[in-house]
C-alpha atoms as a PDB file:
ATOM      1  CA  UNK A   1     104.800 157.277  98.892  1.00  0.00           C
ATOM      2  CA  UNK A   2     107.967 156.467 101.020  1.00  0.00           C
ATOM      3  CA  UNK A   3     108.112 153.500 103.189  1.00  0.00           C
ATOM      4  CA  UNK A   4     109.000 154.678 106.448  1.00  0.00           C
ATOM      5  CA  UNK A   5     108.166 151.602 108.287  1.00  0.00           C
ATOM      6  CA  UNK A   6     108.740 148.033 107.220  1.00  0.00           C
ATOM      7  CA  UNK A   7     107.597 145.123 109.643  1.00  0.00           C
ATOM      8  CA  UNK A   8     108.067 141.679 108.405  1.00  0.00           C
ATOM      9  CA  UNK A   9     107.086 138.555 110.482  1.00  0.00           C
ATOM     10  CA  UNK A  10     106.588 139.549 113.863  1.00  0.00           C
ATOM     11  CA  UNK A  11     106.082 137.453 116.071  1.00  0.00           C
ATOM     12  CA  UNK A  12     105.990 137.836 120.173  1.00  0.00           C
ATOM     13  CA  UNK A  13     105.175 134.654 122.397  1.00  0.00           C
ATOM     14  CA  UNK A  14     104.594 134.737 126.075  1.00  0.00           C
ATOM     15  CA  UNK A  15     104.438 131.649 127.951  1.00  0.00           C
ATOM     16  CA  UNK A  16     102.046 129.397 125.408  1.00  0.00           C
ATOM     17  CA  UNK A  17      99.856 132.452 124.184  1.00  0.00           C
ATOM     18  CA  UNK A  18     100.966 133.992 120.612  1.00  0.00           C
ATOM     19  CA  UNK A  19     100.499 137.769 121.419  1.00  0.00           C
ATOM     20  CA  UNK A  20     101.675 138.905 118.033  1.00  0.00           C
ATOM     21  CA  UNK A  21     101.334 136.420 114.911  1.00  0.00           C
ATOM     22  CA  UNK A  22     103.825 136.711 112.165  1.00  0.00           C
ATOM     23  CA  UNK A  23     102.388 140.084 111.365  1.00  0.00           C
ATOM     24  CA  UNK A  24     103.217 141.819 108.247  1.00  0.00           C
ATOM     25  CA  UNK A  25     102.865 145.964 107.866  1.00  0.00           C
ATOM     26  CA  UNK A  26     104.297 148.686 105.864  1.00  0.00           C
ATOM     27  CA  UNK A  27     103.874 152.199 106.728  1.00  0.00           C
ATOM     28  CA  UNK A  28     104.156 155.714 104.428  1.00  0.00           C
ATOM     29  CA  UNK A  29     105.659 158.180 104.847  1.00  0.00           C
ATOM     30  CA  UNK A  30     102.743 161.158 105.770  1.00  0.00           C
ATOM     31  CA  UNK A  31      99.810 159.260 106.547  1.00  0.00           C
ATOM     32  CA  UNK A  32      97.761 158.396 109.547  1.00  0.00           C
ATOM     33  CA  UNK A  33      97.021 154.516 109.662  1.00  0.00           C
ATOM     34  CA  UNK A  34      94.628 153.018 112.274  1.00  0.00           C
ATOM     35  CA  UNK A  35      95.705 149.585 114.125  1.00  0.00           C
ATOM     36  CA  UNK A  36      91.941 148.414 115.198  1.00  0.00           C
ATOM     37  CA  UNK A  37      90.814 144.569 116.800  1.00  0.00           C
ATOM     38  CA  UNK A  38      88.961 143.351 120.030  1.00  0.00           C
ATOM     39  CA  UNK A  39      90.313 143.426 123.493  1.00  0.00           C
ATOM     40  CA  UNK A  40      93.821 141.109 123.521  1.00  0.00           C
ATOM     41  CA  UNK A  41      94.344 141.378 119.246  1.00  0.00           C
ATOM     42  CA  UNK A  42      97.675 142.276 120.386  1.00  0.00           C
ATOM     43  CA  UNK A  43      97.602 145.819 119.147  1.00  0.00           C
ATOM     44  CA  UNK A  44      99.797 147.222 122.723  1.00  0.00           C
ATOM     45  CA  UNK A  45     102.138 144.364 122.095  1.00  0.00           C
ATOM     46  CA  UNK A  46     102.960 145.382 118.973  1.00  0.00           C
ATOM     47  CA  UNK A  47     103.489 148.703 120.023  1.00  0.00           C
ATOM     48  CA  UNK A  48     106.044 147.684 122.520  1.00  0.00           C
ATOM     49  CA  UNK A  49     107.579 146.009 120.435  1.00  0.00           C
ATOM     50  CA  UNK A  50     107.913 148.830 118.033  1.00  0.00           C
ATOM     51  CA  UNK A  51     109.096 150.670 120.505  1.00  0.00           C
ATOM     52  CA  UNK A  52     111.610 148.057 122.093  1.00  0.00           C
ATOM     53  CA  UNK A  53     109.816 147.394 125.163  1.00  0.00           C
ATOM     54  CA  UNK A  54     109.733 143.559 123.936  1.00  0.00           C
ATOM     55  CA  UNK A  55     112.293 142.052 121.814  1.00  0.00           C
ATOM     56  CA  UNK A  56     110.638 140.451 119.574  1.00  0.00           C
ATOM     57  CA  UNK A  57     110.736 136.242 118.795  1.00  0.00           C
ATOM     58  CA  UNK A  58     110.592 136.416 115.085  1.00  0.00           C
ATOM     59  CA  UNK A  59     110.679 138.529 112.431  1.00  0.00           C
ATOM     60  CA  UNK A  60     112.289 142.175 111.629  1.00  0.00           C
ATOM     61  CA  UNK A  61     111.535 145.664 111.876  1.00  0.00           C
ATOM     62  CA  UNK A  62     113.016 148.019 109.192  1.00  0.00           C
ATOM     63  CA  UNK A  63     112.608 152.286 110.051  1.00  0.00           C
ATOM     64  CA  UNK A  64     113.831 154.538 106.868  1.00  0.00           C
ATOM     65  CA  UNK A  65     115.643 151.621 105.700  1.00  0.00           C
ATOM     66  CA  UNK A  66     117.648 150.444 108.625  1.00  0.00           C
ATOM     67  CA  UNK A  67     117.206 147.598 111.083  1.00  0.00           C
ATOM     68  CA  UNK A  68     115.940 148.274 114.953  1.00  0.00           C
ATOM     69  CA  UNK A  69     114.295 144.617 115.839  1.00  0.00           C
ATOM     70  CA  UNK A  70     116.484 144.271 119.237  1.00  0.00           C
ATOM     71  CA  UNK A  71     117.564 147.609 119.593  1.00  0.00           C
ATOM     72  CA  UNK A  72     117.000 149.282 123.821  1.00  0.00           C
ATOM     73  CA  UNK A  73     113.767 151.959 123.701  1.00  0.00           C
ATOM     74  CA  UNK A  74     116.213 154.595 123.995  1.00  0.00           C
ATOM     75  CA  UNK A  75     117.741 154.194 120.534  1.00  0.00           C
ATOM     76  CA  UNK A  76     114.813 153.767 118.969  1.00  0.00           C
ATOM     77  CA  UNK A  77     113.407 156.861 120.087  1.00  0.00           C
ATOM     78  CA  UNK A  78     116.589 158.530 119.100  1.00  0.00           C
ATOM     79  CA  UNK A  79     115.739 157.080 115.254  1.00  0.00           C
ATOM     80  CA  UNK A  80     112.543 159.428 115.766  1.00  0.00           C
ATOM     81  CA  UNK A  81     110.029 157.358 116.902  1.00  0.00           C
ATOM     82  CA  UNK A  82     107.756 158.471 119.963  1.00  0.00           C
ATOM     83  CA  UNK A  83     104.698 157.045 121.663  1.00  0.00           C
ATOM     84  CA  UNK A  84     101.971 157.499 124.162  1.00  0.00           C
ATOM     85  CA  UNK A  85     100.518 155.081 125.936  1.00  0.00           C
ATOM     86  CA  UNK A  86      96.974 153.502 126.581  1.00  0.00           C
ATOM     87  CA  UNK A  87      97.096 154.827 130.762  1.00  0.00           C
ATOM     88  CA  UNK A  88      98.227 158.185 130.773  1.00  0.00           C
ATOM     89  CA  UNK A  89     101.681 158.624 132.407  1.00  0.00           C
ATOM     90  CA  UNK A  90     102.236 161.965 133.522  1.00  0.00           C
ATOM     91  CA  UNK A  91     104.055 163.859 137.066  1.00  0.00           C
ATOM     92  CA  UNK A  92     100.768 164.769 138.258  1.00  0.00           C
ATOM     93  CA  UNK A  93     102.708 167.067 140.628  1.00  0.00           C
ATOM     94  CA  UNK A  94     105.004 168.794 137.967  1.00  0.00           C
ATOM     95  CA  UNK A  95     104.017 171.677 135.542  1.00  0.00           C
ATOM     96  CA  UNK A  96     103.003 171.323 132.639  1.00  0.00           C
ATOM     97  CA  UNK A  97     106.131 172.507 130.790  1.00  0.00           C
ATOM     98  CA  UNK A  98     108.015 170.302 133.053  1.00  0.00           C
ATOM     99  CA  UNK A  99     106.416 167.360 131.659  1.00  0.00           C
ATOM    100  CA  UNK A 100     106.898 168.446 128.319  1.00  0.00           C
ATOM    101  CA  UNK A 101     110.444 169.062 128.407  1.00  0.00           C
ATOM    102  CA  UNK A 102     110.810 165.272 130.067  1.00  0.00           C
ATOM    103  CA  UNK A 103     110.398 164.162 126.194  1.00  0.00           C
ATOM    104  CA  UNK A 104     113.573 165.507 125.501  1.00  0.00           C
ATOM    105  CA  UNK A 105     115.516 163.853 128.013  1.00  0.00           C
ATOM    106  CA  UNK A 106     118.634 161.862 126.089  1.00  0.00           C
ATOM    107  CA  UNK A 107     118.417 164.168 123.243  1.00  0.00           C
ATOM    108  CA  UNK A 108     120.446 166.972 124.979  1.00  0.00           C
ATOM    109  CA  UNK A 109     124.211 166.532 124.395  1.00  0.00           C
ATOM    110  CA  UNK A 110     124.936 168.453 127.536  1.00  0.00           C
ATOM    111  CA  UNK A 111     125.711 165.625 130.400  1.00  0.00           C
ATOM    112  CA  UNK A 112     124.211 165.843 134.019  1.00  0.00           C
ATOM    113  CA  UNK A 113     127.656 167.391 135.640  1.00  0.00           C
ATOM    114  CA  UNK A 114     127.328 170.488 132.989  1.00  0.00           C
ATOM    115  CA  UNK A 115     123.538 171.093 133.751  1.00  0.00           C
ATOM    116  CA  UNK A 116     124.280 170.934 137.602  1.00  0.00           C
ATOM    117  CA  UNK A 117     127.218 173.274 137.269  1.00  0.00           C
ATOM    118  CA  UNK A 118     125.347 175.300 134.521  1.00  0.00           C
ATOM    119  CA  UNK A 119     127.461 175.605 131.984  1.00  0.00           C
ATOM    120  CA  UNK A 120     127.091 177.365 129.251  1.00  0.00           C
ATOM    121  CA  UNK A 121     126.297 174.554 126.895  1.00  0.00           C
ATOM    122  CA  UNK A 122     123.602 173.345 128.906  1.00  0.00           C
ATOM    123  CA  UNK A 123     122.055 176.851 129.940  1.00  0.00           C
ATOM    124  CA  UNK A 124     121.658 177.276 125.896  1.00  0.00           C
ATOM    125  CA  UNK A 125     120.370 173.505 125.600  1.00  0.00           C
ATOM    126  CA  UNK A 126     117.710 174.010 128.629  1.00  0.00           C
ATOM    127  CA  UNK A 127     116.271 177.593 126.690  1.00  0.00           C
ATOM    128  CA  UNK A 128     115.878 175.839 123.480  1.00  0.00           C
ATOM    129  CA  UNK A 129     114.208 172.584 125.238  1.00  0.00           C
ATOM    130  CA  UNK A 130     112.007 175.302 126.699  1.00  0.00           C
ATOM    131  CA  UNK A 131     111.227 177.279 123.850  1.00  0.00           C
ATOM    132  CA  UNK A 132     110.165 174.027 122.019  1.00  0.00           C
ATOM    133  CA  UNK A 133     108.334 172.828 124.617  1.00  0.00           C
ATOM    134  CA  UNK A 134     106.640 176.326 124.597  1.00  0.00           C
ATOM    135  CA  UNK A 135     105.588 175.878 121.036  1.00  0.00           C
ATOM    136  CA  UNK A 136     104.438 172.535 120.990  1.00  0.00           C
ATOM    137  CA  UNK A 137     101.832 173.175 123.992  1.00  0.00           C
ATOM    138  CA  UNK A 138     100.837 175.786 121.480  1.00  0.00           C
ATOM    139  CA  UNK A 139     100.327 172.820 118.616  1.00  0.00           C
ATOM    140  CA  UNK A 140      97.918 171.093 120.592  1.00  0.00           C
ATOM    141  CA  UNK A 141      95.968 173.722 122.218  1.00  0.00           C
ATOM    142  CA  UNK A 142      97.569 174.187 125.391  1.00  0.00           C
ATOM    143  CA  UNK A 143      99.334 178.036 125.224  1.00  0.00           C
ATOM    144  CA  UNK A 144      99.026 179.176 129.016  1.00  0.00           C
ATOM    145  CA  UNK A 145      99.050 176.119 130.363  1.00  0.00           C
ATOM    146  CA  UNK A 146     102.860 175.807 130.965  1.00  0.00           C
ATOM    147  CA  UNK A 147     102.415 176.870 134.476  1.00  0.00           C
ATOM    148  CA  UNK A 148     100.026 174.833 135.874  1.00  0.00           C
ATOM    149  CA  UNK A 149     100.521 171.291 137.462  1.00  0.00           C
ATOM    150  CA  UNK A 150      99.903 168.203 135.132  1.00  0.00           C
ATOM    151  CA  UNK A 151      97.011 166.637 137.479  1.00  0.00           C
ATOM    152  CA  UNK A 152      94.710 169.588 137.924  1.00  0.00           C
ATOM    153  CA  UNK A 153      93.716 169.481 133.717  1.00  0.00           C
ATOM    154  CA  UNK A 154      91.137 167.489 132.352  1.00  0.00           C
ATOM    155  CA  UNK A 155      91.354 164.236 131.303  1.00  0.00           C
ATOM    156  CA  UNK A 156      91.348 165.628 127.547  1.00  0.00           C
ATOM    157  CA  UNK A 157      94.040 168.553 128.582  1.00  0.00           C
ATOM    158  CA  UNK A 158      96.419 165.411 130.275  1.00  0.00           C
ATOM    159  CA  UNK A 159      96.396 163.385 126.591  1.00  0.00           C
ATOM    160  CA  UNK A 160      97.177 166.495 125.122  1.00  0.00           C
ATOM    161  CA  UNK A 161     100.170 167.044 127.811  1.00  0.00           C
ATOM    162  CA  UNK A 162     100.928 163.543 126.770  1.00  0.00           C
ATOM    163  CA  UNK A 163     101.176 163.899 122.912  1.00  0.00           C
ATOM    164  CA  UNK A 164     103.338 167.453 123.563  1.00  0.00           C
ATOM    165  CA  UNK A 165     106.003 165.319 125.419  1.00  0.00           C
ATOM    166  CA  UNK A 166     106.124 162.676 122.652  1.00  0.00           C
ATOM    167  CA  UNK A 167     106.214 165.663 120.098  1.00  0.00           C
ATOM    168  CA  UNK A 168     108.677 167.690 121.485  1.00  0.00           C
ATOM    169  CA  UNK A 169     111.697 166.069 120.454  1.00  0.00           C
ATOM    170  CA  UNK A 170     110.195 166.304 117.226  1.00  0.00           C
ATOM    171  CA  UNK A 171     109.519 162.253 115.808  1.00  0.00           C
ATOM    172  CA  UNK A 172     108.877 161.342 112.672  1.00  0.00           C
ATOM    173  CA  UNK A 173     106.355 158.559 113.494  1.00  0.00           C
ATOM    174  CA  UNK A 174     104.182 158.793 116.235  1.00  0.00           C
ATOM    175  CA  UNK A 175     102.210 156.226 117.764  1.00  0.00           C
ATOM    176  CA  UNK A 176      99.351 157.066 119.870  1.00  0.00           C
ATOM    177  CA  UNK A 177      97.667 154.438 121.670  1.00  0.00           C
ATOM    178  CA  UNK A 178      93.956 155.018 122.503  1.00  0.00           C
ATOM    179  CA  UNK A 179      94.143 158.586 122.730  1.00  0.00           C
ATOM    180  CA  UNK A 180      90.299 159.395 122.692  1.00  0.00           C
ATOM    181  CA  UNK A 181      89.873 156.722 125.679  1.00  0.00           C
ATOM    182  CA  UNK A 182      87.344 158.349 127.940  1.00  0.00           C
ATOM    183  CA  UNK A 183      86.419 161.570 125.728  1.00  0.00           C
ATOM    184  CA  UNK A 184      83.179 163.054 124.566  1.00  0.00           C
ATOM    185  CA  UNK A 185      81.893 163.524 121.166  1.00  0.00           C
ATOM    186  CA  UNK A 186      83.557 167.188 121.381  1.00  0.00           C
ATOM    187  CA  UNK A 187      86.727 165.962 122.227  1.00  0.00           C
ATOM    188  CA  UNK A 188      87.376 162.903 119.840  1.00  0.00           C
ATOM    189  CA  UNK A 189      87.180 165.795 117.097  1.00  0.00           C
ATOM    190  CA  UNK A 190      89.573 168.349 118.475  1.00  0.00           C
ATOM    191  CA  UNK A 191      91.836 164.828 118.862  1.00  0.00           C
ATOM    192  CA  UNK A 192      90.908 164.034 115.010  1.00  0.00           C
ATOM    193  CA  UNK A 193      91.789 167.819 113.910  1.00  0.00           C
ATOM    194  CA  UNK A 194      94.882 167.713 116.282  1.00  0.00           C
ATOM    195  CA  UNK A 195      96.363 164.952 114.618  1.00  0.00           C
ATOM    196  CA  UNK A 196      95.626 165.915 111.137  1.00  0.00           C
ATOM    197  CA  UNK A 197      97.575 169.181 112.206  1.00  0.00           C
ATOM    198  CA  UNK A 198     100.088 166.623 113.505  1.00  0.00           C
ATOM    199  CA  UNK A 199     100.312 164.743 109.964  1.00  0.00           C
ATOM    200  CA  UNK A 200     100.297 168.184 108.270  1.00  0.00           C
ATOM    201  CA  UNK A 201     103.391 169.533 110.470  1.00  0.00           C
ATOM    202  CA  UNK A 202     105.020 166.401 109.183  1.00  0.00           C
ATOM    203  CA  UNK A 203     104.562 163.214 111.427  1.00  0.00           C
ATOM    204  CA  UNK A 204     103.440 160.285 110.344  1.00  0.00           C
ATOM    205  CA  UNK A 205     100.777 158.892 112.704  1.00  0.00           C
ATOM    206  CA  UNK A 206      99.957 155.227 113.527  1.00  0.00           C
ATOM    207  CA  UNK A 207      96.867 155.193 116.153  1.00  0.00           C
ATOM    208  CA  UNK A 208      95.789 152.342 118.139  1.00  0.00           C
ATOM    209  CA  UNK A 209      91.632 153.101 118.876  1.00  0.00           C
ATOM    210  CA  UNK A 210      88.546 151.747 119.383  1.00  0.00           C
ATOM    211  CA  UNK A 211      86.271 154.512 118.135  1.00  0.00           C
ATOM    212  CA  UNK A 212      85.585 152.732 114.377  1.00  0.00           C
ATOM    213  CA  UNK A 213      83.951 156.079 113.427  1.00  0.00           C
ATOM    214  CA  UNK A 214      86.886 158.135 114.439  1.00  0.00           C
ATOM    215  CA  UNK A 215      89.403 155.755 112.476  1.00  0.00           C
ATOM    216  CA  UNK A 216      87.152 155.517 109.696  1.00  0.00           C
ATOM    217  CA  UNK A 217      86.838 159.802 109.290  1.00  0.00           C
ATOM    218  CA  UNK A 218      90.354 160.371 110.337  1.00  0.00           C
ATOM    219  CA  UNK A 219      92.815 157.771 109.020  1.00  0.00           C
ATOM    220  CA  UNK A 220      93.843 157.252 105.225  1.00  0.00           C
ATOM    221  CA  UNK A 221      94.365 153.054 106.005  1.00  0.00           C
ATOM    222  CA  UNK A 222      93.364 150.706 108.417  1.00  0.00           C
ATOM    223  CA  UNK A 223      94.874 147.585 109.508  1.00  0.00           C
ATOM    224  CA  UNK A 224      93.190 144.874 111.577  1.00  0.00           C
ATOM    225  CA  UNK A 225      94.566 142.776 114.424  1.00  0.00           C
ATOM    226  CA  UNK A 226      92.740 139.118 115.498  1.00  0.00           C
ATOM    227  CA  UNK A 227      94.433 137.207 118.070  1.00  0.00           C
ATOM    228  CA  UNK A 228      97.722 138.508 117.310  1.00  0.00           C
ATOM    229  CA  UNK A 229      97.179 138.044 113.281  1.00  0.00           C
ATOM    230  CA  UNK A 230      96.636 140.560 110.849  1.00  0.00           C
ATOM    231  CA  UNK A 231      93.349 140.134 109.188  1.00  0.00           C
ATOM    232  CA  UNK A 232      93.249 142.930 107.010  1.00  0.00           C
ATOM    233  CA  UNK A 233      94.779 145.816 105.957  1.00  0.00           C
ATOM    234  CA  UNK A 234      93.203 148.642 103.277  1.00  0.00           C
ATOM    235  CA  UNK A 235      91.177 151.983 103.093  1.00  0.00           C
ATOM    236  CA  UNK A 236      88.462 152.363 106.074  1.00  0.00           C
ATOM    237  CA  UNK A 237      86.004 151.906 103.428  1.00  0.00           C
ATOM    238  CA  UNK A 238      87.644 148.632 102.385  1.00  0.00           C
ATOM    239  CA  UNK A 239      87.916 147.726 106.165  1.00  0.00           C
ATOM    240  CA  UNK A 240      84.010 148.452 106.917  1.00  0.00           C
ATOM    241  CA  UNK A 241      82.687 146.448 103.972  1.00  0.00           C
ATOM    242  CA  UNK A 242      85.350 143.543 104.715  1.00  0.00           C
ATOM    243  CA  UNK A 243      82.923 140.113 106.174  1.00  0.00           C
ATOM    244  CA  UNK A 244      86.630 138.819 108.069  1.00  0.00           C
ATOM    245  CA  UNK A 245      86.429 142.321 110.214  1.00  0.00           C
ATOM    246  CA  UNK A 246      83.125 142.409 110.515  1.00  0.00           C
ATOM    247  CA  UNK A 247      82.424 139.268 112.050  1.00  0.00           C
ATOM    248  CA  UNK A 248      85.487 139.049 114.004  1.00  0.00           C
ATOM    249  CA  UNK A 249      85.556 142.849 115.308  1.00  0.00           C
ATOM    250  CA  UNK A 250      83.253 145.322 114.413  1.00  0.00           C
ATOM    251  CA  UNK A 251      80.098 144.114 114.481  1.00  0.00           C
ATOM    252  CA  UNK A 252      77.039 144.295 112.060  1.00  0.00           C
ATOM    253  CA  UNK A 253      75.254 146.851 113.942  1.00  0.00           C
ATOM    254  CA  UNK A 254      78.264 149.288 115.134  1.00  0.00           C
ATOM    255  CA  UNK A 255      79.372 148.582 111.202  1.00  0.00           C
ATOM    256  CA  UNK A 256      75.439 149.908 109.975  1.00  0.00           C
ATOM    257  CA  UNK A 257      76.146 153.192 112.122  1.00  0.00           C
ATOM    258  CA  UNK A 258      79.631 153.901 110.380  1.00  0.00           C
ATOM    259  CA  UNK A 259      78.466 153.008 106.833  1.00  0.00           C
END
């Protein structure tokens, strides 16, 4: 497989605590990796600085070949990489489609002036963003929903909202962080099926959870974050059999259930 994603070294330091630890992680093209570790393994760190939330201290970050360690969040998403995050962040008081369509903003060419004065650039720009926002509440289940407001769905319905917006503009890695936080049994496997789907439609798919069950049925590799080190990194069946994981994560019993 391709390398999409090629992190060497990283390292983030705030004040005296090492968040991230010179971590080390390739990513292919088409798959769905797991990042798993305790509370504090510096999993959300590492996703900001993926993302370029935080700069990072050391180390480099390599997507389809080209360098974005130090790059602003905006260009970064505009090499195709999207995210969700751990608290859901929606307008609880917009629509639905209005949220969705948010995850295109800075991907229009059309300028503010032209959209205000509705030219015909941006009239064409705002049906497409529509139309694609149309389908991708579709994708995850959500056809019909356009018109209601973001904070009367369920807490299942709002991730959903969530990973529509980070879809729309159409990524090519995805990173979802926690996104069965707070679900039932039901709903972590529409979430597993909906990102396979994801995967299928193209997207590869790194996922930030704590439900080692979930990881180990959906994803095809598993890395393992420590206090800000990487402590393994292999198949989920590799990861539940590995003593380093087990006693510093997982857990005999929780790793009896899984097995």
């Amino acid at each position: 497989m391709v390398t999409l994603l090629k992190v060497q070294g990283i390292t983030k330091q705030f004040g005296g605590l090492l968040a991230v630890d010179g971590v080390n992680l390739e990513v292919r093209q088409g798959e769905i990796l797991g990042l798993i570790g305790p509370n504090g393994a510096g999993k959300t760190t590492f996703f900001n600085i993926l993302t370029g939330l935080y700069v990072p201290d050391e180390g480099s970050i390599e997507f389809e070949g080209r360098a974005i360690h130090g790059l602003k969040p905006f260009q970064i998403a505009n090499c195709g990489i999207s995210r969700t995050f751990q608290n859901i962040r929606l307008l609880k008081e917009e629509t639905v489609l209005e949220n969705v369509k948010v995850g295109m903003f800075g991907k229009t060419s059309s300028g503010l002036w032209s959209s205000i004065l509705g030219l015909k650039r941006a009239k064409e720009e705002e049906r497409l963003t529509e139309e694609e926002s149309l389908r991708i509440l579709e994708t995850v289940g959500l056809k019909g929903y356009e018109g209601s407001l973001a904070g009367s769905l369920s807490y299942g319905n709002q991730r959903r909202v969530e990973i529509a917006r980070a879809l729309v503009s159409k990524p090519k890695l995805l990173l979802l962080d926690e996104p069965t936080a707070g679900m039932n049994a039901e709903e972590v496997q529409e979430m597993s099926s909906l990102i396979r789907q994801i995967r299928k439609n193209g997207t590869t798919v790194i996922l930030i959870e704590h439900n080692v069950a979930m990881v180990v049925g959906l994803c095809d590799r598993v890395a393992v974050l420590d206090h800000g080190i990487k402590i393994a990194d292999g198949t989920p069946q590799e990861i539940v059999e590995n003593p380093d994981v087990i006693e510093a994560y997982i857990g005999k019993e929780e790793m009896t259930e899984v097995v």
